[in-house]
Protein backbone atom coordinates (compact mmCIF):
# COMPACT_ATOMS: atom_id res chain seq x y z
CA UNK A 1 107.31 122.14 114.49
CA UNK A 2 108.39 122.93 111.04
CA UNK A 3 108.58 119.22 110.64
CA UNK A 4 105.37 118.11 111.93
CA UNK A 5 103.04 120.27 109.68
CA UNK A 6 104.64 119.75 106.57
CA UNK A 7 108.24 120.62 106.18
CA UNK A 8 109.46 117.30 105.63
CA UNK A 9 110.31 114.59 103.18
CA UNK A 10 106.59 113.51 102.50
CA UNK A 11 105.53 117.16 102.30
CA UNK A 12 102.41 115.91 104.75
CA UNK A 13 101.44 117.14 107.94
CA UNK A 14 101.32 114.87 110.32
CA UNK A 15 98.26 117.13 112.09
CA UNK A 16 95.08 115.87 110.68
CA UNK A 17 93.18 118.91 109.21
CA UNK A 18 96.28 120.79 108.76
CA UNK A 19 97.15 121.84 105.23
CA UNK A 20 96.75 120.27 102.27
CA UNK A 21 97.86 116.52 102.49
CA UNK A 22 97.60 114.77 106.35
CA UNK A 23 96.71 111.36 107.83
CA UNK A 24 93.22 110.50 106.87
CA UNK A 25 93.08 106.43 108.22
CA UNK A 26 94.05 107.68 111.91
CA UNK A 27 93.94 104.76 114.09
CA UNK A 28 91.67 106.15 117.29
CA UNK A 29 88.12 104.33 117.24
CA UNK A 30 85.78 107.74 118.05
CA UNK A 31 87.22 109.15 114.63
CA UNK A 32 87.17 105.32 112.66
CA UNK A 33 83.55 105.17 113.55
CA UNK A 34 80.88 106.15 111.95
CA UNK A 35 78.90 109.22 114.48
CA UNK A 36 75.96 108.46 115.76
CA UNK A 37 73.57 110.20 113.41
CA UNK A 38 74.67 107.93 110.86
CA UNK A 39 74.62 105.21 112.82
CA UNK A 40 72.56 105.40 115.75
CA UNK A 41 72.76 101.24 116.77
CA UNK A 42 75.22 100.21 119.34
CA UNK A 43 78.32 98.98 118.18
CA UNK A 44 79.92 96.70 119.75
CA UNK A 45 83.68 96.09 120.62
CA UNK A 46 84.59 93.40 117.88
CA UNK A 47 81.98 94.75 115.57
CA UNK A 48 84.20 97.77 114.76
CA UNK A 49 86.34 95.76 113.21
CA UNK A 50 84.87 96.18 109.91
CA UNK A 51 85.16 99.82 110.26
CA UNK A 52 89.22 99.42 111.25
CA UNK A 53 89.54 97.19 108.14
CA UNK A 54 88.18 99.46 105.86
CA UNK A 55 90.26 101.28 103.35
CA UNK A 56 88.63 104.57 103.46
CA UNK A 57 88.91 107.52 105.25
CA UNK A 58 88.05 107.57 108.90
CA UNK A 59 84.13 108.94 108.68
CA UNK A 60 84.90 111.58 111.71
CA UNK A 61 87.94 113.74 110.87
CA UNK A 62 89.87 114.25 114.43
CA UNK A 63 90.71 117.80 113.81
CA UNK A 64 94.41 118.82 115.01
CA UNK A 65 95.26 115.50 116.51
CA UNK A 66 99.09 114.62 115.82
CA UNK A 67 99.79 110.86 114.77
CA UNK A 68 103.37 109.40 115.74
CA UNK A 69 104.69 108.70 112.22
CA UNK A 70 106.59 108.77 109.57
CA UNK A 71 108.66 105.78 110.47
CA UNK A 72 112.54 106.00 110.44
CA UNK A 73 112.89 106.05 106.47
CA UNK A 74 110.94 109.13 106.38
CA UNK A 75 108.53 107.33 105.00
CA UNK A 76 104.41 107.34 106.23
CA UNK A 77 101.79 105.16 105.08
CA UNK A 78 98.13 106.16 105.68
CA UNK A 79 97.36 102.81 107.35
CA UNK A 80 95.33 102.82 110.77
CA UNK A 81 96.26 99.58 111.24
CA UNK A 82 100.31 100.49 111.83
CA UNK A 83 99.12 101.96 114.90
CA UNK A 84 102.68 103.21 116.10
CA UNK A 85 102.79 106.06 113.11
CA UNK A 86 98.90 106.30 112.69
CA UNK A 87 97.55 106.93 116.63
CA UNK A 88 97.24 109.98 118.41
CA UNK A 89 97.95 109.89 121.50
CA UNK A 90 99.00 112.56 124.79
CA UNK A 91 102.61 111.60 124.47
CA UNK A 92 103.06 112.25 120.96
CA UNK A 93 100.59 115.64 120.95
CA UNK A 94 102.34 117.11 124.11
CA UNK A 95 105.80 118.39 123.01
CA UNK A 96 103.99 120.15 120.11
CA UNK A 97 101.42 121.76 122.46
CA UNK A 98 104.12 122.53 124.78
CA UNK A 99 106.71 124.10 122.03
CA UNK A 100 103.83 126.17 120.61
CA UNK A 101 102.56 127.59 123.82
CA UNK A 102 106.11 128.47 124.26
CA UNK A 103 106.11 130.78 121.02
CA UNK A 104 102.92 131.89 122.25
CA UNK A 105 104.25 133.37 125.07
CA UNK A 106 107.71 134.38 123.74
CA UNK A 107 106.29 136.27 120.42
CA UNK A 108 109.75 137.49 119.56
């Protein structure tokens, strides 16, 4: 846990929102899109490509997701296109959520 939200090589936690320095390009389309008050047209499947190529933060900030990386060097590039270390996804976010509901219930 330690690990994941911050103690660690890159001093980065790899839970956007969480401290001072996380993942900011995550690669999940509802958070590399702009929101629909910005951009209330449809947006099509291959037209968010220019949004995935761009080399800004992601416009919608996926609070407390966890991405997969760093890679095994220790090592974690904020790049939403290296999808392995950048994307959130249930299999990467469940041993945290299950670890920390553990301490929850096991306070001491």
């Amino acid at each position: 846990v330690d690990y994941i939200l911050g103690d660690n090589p890159m001093n980065m936690s790899y839970m956007v929102g969480y401290g001072d320095r996380y993942p900011l390009k995550i690669h999940h389309r509802g958070s590399s899109l702009p929101s629909i008050v910005d951009h209330p047209q449809l947006i099509a499947c291959k037209e968010g490509f220019v949004y995935f190529s761009s080399s800004g933060p992601n416009p919608n900030m996926h609070v407390g997701a966890v991405v997969g990386g760093p890679g095994k060097d220790d090592k974690y590039n904020d790049d939403r296109a290296a999808f392995r270390l950048s994307e959130p996804t249930t299999y990467i976010n469940a041993p945290l959520v299950g670890v920390l509901a553990y301490f929850v219930a096991n306070p001491s």
